[in-house]
PDB file of N, CA and C in Angstrom:
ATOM      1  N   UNK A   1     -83.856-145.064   5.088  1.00  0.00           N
ATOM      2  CA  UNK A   1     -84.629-144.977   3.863  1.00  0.00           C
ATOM      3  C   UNK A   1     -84.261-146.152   2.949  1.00  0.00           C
ATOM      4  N   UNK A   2     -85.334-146.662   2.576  1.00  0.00           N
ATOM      5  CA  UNK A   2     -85.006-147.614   1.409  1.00  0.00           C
ATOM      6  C   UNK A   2     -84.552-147.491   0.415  1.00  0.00           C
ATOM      7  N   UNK A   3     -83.498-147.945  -0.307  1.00  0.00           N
ATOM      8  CA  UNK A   3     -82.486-147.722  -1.668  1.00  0.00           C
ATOM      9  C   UNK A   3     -83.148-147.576  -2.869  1.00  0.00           C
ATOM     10  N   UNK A   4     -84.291-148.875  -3.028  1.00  0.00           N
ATOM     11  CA  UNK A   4     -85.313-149.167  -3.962  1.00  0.00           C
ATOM     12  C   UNK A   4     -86.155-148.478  -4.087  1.00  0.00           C
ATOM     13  N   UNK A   5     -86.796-147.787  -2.721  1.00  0.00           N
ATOM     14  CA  UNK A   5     -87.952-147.030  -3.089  1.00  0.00           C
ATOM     15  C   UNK A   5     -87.128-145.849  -4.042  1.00  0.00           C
ATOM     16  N   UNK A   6     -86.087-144.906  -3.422  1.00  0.00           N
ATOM     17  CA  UNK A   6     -85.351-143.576  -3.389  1.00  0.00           C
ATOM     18  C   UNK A   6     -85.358-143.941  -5.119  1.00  0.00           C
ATOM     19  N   UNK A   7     -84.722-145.213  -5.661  1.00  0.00           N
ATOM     20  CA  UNK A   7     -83.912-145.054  -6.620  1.00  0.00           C
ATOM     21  C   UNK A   7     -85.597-145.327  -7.832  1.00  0.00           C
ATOM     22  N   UNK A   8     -87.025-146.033  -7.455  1.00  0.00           N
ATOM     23  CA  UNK A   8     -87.955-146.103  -7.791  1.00  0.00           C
ATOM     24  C   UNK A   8     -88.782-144.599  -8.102  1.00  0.00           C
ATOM     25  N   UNK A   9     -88.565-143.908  -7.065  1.00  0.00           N
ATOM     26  CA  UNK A   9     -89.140-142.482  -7.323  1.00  0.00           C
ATOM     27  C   UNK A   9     -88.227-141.698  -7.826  1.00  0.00           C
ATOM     28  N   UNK A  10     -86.989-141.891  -8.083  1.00  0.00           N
ATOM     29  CA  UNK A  10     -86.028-141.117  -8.929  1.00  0.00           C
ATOM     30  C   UNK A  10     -86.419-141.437 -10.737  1.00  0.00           C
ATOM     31  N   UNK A  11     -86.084-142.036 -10.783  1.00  0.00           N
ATOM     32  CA  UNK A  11     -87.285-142.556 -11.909  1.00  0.00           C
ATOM     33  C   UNK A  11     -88.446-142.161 -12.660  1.00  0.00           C
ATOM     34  N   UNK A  12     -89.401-142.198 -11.460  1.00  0.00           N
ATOM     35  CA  UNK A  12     -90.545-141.904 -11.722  1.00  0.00           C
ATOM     36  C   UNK A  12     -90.618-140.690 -12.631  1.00  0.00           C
ATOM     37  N   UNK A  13     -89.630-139.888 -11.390  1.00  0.00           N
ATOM     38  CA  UNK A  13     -89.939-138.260 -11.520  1.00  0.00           C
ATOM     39  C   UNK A  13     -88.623-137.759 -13.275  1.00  0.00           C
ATOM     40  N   UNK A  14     -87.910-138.611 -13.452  1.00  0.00           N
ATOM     41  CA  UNK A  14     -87.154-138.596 -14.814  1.00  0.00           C
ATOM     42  C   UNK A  14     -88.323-138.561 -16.132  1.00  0.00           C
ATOM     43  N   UNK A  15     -89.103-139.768 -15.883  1.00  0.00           N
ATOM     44  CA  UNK A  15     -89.897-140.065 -16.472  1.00  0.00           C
ATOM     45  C   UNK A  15     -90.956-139.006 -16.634  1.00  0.00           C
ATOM     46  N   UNK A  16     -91.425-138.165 -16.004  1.00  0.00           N
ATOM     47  CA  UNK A  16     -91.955-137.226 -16.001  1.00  0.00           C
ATOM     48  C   UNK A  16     -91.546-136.042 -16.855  1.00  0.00           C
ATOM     49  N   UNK A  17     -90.129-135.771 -16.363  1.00  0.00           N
ATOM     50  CA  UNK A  17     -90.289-134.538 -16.512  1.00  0.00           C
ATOM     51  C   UNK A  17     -89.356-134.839 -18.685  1.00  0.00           C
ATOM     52  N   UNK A  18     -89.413-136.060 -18.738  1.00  0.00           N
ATOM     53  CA  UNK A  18     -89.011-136.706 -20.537  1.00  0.00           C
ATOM     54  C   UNK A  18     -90.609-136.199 -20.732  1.00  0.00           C
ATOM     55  N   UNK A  19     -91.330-136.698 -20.423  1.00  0.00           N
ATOM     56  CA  UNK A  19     -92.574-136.948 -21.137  1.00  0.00           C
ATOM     57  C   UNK A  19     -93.282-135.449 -21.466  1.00  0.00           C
ATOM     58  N   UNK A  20     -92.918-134.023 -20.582  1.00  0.00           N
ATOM     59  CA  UNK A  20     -93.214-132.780 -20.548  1.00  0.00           C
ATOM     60  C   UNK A  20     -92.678-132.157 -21.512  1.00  0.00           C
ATOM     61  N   UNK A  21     -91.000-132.442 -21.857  1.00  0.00           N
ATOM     62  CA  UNK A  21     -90.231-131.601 -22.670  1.00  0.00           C
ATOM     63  C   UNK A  21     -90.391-131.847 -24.259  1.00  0.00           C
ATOM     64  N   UNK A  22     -90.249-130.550 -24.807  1.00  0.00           N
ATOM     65  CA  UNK A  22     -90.103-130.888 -26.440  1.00  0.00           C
ATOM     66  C   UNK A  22     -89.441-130.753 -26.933  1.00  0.00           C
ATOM     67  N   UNK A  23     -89.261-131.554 -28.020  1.00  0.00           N
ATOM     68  CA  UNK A  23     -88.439-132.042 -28.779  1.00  0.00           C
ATOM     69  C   UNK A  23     -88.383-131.084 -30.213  1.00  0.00           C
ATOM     70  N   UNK A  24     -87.432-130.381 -30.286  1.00  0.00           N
ATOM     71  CA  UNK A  24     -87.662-129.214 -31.378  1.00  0.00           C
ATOM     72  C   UNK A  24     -87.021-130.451 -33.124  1.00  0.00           C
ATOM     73  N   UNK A  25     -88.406-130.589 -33.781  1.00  0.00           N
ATOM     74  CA  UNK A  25     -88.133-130.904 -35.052  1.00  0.00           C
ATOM     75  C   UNK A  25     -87.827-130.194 -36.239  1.00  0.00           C
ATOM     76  N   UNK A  26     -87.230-130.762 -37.117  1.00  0.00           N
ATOM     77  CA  UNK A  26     -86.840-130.163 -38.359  1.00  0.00           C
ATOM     78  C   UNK A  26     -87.810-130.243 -39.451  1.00  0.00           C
ATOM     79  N   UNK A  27     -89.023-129.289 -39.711  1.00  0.00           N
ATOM     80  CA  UNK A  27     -89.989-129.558 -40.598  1.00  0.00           C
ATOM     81  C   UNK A  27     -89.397-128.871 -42.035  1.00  0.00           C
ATOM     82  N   UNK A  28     -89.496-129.914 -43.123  1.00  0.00           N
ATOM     83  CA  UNK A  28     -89.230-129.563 -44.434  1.00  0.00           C
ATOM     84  C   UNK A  28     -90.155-129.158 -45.694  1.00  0.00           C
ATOM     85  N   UNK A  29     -90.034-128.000 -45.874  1.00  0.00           N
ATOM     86  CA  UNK A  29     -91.132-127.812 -47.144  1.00  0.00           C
ATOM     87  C   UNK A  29     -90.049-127.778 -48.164  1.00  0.00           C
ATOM     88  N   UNK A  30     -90.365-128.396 -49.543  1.00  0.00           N
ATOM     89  CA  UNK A  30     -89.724-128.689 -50.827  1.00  0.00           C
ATOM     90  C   UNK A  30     -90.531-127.814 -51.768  1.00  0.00           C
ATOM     91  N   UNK A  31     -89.996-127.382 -52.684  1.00  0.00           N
ATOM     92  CA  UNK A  31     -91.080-126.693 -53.237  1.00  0.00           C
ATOM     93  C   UNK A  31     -89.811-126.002 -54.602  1.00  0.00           C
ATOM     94  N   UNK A  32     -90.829-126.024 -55.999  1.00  0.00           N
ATOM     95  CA  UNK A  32     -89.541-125.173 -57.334  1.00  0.00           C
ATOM     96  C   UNK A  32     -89.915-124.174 -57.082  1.00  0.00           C
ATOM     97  N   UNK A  33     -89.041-122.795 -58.035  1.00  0.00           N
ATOM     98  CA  UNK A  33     -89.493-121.228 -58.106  1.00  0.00           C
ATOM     99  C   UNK A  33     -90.474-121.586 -58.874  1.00  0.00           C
ATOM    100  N   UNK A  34     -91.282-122.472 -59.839  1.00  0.00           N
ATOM    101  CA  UNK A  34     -92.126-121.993 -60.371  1.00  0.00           C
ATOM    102  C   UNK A  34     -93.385-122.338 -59.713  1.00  0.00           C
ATOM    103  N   UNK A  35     -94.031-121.570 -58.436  1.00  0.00           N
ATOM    104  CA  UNK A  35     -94.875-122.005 -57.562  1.00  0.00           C
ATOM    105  C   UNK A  35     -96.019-121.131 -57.857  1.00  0.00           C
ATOM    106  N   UNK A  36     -97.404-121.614 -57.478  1.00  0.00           N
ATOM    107  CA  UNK A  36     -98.338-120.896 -57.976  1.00  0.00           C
ATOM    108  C   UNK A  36     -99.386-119.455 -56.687  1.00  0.00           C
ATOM    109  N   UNK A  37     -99.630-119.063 -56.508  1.00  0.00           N
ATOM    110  CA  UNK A  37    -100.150-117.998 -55.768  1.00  0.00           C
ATOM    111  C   UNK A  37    -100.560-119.401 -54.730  1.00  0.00           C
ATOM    112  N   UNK A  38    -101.665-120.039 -55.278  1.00  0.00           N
ATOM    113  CA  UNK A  38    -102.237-120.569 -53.745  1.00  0.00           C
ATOM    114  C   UNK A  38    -101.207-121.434 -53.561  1.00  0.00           C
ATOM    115  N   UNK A  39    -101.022-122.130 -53.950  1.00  0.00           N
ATOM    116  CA  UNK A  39     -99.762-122.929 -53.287  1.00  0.00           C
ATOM    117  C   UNK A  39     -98.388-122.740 -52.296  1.00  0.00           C
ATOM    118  N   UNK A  40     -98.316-121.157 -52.883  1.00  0.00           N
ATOM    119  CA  UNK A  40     -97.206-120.333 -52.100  1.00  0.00           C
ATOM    120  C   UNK A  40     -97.908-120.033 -50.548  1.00  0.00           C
ATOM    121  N   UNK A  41     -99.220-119.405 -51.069  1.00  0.00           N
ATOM    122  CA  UNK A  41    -100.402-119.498 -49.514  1.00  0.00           C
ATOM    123  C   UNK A  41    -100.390-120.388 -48.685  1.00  0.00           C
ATOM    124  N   UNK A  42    -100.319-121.603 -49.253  1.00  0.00           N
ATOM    125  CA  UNK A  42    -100.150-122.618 -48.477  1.00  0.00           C
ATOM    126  C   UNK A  42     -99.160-122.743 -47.817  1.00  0.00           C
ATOM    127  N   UNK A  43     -97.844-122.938 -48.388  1.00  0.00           N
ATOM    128  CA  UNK A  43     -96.510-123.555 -47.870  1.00  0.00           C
ATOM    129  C   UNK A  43     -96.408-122.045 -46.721  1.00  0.00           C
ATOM    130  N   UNK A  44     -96.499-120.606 -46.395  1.00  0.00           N
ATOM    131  CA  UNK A  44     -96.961-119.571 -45.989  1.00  0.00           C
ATOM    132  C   UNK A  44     -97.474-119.867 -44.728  1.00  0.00           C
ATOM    133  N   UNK A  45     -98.744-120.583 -44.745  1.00  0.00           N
ATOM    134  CA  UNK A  45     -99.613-120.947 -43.217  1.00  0.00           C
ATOM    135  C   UNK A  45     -99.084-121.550 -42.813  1.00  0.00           C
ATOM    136  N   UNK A  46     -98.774-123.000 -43.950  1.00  0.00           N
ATOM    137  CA  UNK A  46     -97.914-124.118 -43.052  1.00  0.00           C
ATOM    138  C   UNK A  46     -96.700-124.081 -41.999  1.00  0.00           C
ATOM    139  N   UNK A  47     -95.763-122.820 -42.664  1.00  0.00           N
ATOM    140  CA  UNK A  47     -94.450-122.259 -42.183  1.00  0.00           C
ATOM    141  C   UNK A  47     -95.037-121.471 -40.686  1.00  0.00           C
ATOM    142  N   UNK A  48     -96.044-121.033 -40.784  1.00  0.00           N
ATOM    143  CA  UNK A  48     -96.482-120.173 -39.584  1.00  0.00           C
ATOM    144  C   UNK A  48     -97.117-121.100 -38.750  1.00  0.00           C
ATOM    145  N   UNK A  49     -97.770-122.325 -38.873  1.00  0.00           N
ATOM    146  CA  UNK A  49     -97.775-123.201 -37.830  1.00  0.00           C
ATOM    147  C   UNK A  49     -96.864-124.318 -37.497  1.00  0.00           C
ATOM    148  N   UNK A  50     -96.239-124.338 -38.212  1.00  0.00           N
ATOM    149  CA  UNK A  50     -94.986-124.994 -37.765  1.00  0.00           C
ATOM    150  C   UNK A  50     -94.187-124.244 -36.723  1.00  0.00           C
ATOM    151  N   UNK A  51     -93.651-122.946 -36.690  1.00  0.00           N
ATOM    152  CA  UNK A  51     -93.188-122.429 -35.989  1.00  0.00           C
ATOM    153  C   UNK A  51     -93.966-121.714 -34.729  1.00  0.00           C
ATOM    154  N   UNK A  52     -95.430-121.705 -34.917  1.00  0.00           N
ATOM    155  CA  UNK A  52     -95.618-121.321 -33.574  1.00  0.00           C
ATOM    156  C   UNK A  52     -96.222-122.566 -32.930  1.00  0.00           C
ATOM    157  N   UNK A  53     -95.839-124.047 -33.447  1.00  0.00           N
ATOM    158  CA  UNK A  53     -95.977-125.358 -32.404  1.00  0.00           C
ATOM    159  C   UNK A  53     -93.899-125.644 -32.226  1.00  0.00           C
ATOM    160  N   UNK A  54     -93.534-124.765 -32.101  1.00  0.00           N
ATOM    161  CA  UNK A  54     -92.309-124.460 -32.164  1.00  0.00           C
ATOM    162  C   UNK A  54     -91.163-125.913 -32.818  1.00  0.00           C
ATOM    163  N   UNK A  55     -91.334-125.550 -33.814  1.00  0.00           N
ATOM    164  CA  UNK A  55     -90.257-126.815 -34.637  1.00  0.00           C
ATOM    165  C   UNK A  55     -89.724-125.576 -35.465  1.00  0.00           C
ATOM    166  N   UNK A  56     -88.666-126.018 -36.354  1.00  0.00           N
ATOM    167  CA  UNK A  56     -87.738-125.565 -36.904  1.00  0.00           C
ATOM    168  C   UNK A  56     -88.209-125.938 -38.530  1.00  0.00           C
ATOM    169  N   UNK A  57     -87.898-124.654 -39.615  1.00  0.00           N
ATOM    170  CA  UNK A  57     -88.551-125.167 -41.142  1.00  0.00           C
ATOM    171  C   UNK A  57     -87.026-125.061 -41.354  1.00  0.00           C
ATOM    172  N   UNK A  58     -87.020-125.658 -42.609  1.00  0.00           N
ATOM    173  CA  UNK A  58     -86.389-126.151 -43.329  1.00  0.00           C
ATOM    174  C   UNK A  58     -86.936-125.800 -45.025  1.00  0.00           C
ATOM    175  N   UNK A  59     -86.703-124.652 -45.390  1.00  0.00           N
ATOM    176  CA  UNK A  59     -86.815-124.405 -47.206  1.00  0.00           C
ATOM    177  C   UNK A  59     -86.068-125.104 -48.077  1.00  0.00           C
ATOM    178  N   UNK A  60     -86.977-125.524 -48.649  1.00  0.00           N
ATOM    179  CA  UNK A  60     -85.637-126.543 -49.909  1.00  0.00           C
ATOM    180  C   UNK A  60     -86.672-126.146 -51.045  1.00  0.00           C
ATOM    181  N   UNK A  61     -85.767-125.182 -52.156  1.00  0.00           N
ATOM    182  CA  UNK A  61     -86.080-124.502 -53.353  1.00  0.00           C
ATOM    183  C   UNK A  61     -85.139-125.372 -54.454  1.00  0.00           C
ATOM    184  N   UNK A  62     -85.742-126.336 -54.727  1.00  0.00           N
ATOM    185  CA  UNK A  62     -85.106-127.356 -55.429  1.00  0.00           C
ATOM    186  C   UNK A  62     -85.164-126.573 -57.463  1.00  0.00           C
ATOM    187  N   UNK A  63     -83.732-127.030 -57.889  1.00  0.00           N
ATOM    188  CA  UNK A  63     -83.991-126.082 -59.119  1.00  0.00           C
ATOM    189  C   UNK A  63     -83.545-127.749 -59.989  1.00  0.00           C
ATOM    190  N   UNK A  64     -84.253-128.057 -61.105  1.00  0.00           N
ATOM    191  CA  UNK A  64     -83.803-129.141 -62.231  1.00  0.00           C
ATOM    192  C   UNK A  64     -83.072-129.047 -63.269  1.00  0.00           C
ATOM    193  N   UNK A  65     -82.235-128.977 -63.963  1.00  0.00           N
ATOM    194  CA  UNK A  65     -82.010-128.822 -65.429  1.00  0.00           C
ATOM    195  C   UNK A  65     -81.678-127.297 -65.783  1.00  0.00           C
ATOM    196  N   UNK A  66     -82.431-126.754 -66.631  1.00  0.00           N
ATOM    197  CA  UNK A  66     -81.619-125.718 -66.918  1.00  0.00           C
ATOM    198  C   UNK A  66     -82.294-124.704 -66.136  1.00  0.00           C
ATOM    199  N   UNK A  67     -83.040-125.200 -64.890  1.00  0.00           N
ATOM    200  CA  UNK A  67     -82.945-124.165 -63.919  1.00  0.00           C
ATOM    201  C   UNK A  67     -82.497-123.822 -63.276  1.00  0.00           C
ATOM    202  N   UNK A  68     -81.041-124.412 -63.266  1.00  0.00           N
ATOM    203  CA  UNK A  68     -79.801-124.037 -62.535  1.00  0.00           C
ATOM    204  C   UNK A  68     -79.197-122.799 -63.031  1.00  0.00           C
ATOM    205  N   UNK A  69     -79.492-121.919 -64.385  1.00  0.00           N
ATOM    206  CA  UNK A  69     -79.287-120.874 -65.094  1.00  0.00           C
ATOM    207  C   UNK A  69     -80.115-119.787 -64.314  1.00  0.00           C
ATOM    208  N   UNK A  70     -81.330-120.000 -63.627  1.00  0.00           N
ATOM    209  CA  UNK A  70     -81.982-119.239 -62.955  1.00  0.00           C
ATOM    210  C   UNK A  70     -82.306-118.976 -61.515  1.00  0.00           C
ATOM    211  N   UNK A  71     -81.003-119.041 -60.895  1.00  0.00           N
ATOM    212  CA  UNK A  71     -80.769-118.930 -59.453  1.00  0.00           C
ATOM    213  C   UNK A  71     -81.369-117.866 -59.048  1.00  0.00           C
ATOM    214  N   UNK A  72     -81.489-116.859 -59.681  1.00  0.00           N
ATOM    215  CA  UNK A  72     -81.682-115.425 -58.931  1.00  0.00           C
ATOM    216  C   UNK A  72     -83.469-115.440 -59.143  1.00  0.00           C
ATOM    217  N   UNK A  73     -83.407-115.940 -59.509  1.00  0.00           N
ATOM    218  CA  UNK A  73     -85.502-116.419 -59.340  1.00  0.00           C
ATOM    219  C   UNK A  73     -85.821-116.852 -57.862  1.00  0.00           C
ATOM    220  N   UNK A  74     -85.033-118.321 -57.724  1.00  0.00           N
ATOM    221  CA  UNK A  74     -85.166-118.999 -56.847  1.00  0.00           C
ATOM    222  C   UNK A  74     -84.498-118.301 -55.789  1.00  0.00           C
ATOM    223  N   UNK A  75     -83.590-117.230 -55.770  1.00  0.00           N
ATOM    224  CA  UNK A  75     -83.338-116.374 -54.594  1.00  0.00           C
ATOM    225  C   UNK A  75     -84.619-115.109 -54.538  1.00  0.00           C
ATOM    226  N   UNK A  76     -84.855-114.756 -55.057  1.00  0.00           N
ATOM    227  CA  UNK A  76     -86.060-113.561 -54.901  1.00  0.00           C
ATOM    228  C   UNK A  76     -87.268-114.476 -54.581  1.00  0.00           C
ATOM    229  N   UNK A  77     -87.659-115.641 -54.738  1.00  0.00           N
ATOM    230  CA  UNK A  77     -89.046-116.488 -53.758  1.00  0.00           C
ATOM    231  C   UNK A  77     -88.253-116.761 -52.472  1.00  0.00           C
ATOM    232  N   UNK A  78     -87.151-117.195 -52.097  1.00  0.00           N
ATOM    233  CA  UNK A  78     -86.550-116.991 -50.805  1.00  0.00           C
ATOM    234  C   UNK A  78     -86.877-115.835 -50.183  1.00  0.00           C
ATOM    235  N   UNK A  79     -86.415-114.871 -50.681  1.00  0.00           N
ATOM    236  CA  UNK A  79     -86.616-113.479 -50.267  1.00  0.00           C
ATOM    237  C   UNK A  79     -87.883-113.370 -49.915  1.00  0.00           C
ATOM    238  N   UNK A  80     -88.666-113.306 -50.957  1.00  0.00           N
ATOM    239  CA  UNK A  80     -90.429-112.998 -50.826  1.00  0.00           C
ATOM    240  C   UNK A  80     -91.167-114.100 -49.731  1.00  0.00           C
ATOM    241  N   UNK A  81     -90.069-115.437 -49.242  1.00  0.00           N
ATOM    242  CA  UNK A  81     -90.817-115.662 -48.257  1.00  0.00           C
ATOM    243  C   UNK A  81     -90.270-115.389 -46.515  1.00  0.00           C
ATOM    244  N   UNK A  82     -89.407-114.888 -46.782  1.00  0.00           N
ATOM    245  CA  UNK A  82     -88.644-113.708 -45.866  1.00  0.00           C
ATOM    246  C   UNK A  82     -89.596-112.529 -45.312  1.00  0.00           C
ATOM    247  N   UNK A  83     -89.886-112.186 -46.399  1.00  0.00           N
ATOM    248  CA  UNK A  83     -90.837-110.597 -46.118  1.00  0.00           C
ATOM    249  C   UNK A  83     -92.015-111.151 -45.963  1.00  0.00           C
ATOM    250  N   UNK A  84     -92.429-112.103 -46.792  1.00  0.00           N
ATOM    251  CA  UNK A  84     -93.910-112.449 -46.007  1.00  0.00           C
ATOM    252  C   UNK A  84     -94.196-112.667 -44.521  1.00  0.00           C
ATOM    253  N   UNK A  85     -92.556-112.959 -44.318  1.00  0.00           N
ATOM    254  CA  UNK A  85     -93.022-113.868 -42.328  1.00  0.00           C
ATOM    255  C   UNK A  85     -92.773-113.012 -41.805  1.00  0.00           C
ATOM    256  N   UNK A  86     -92.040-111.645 -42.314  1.00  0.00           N
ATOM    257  CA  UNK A  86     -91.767-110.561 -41.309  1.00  0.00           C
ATOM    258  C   UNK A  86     -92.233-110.234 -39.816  1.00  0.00           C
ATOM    259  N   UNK A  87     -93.458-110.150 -40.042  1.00  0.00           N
ATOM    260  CA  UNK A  87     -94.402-110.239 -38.889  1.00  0.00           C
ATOM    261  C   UNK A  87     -94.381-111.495 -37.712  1.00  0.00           C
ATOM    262  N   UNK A  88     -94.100-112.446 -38.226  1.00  0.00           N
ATOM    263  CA  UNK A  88     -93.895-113.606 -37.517  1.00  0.00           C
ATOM    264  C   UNK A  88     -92.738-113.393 -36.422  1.00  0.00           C
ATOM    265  N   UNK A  89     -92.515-114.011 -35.524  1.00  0.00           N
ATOM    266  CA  UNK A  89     -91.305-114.160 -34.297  1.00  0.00           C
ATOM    267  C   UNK A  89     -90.744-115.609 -35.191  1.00  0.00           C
ATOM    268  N   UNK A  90     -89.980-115.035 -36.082  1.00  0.00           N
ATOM    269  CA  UNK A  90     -88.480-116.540 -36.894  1.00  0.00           C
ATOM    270  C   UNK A  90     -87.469-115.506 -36.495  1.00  0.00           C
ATOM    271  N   UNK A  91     -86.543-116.484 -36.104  1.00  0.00           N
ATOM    272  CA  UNK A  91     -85.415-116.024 -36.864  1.00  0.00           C
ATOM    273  C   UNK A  91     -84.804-116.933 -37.682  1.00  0.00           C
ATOM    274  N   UNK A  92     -84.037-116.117 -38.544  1.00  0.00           N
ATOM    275  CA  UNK A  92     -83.218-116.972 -39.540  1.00  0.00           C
ATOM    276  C   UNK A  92     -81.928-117.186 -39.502  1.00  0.00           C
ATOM    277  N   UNK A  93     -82.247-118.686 -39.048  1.00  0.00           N
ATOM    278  CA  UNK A  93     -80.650-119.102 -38.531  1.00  0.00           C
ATOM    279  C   UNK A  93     -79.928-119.583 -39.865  1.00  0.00           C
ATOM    280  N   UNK A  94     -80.419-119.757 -41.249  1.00  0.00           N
ATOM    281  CA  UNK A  94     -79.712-119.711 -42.147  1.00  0.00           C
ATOM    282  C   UNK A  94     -79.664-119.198 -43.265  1.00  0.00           C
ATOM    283  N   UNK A  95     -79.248-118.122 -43.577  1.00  0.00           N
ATOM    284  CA  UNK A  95     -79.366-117.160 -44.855  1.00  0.00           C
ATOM    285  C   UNK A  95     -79.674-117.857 -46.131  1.00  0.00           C
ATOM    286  N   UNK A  96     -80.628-117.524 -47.011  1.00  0.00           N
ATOM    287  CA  UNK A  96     -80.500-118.499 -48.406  1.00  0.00           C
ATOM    288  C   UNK A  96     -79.393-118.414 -48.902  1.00  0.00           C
ATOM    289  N   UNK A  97     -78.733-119.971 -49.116  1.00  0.00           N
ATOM    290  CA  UNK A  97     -77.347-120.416 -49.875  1.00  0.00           C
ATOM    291  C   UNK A  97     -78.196-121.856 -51.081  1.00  0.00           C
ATOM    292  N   UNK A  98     -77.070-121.553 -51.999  1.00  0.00           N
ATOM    293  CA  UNK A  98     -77.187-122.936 -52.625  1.00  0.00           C
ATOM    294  C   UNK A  98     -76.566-124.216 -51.761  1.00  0.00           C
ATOM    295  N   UNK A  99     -77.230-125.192 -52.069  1.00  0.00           N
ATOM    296  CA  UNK A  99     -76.151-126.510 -51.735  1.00  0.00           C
ATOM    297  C   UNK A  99     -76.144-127.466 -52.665  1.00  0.00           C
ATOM    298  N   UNK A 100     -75.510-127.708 -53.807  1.00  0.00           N
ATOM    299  CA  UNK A 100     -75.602-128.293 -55.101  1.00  0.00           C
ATOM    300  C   UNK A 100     -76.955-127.576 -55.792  1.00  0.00           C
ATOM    301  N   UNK A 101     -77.834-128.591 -56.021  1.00  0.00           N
ATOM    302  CA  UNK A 101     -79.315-128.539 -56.953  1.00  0.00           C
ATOM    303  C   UNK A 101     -80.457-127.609 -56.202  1.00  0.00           C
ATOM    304  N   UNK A 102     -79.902-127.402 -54.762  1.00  0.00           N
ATOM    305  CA  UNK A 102     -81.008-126.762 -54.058  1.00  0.00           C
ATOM    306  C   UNK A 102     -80.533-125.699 -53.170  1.00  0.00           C
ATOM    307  N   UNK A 103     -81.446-124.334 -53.421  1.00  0.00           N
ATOM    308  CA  UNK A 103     -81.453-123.423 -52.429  1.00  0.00           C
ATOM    309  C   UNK A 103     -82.057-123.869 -51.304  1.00  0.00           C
ATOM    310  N   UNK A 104     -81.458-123.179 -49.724  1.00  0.00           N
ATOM    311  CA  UNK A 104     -81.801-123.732 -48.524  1.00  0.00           C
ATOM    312  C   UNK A 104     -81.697-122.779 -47.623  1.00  0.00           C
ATOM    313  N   UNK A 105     -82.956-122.539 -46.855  1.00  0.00           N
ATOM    314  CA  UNK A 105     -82.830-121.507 -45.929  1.00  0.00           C
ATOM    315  C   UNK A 105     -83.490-122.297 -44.586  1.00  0.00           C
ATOM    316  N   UNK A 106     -82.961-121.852 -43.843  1.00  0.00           N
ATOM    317  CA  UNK A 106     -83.616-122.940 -42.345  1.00  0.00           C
ATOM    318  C   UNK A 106     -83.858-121.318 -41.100  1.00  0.00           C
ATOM    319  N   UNK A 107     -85.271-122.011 -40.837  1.00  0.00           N
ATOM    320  CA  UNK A 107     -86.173-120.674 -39.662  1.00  0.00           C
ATOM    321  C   UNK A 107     -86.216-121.656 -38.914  1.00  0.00           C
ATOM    322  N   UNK A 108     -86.120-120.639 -37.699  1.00  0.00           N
ATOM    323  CA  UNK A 108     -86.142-121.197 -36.150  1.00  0.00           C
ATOM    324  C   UNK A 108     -87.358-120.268 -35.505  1.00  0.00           C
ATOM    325  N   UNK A 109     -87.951-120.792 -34.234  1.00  0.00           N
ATOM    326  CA  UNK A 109     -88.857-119.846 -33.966  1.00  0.00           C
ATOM    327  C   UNK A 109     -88.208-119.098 -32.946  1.00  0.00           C
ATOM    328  N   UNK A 110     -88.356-117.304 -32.879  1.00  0.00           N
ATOM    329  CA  UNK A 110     -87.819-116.932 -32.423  1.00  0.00           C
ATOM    330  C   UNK A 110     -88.708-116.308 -30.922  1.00  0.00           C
ATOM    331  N   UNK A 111     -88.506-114.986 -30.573  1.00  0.00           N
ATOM    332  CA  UNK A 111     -89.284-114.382 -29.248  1.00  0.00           C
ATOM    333  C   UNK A 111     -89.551-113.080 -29.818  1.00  0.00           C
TER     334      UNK A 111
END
């Protein structure tokens, strides 16, 4: 057997099976607690097709100024978008925490 061909179709078939697999991304929605009904709708669908083209969200509940006094806002829209996805297959691989200026919760798609 030829070395070149063997090591040519080894290759090939690498190349293949890169080009099949996916690549699980980190999609980020940014967004303050003071969000409006449709807008929340939105970021909502978006989160639900993101995860069923299976990528990973990323919540960032960014708070400014003296909305750092009002954490427990920006934890109850965490929450409320918790219970909204209920229905959805996420899991939540990261509980809402602060990290400095921003609350952060990260969904994975689950089964």
């Amino acid at each position: 057997m030829n070395y070149g061909k063997y090591k040519y179709e080894m290759e090939k078939k690498a190349k293949e099976a890169k080009k099949k697999q996916h690549t699980v991304e980190i999609k980020e929605i940014k967004i303050r607690y003071k969000i409006d009904v449709h807008d929340y709708n939105v970021r909502i669908k978006n989160i639900k097709k993101f995860i069923a083209s299976g990528d990973k969200v990323k919540i960032v509940i960014m708070l400014r100024g003296r909305e750092m006094q009002h954490t427990e806002l920006a934890f109850d829209l965490a929450n409320r978008f918790i219970k909204d996805l209920e229905g959805e297959p996420i899991n939540i691989e990261k509980k809402p925490s602060m990290e400095g200026r921003n609350l952060i919760i990260i969904l994975a798609p689950g089964n």
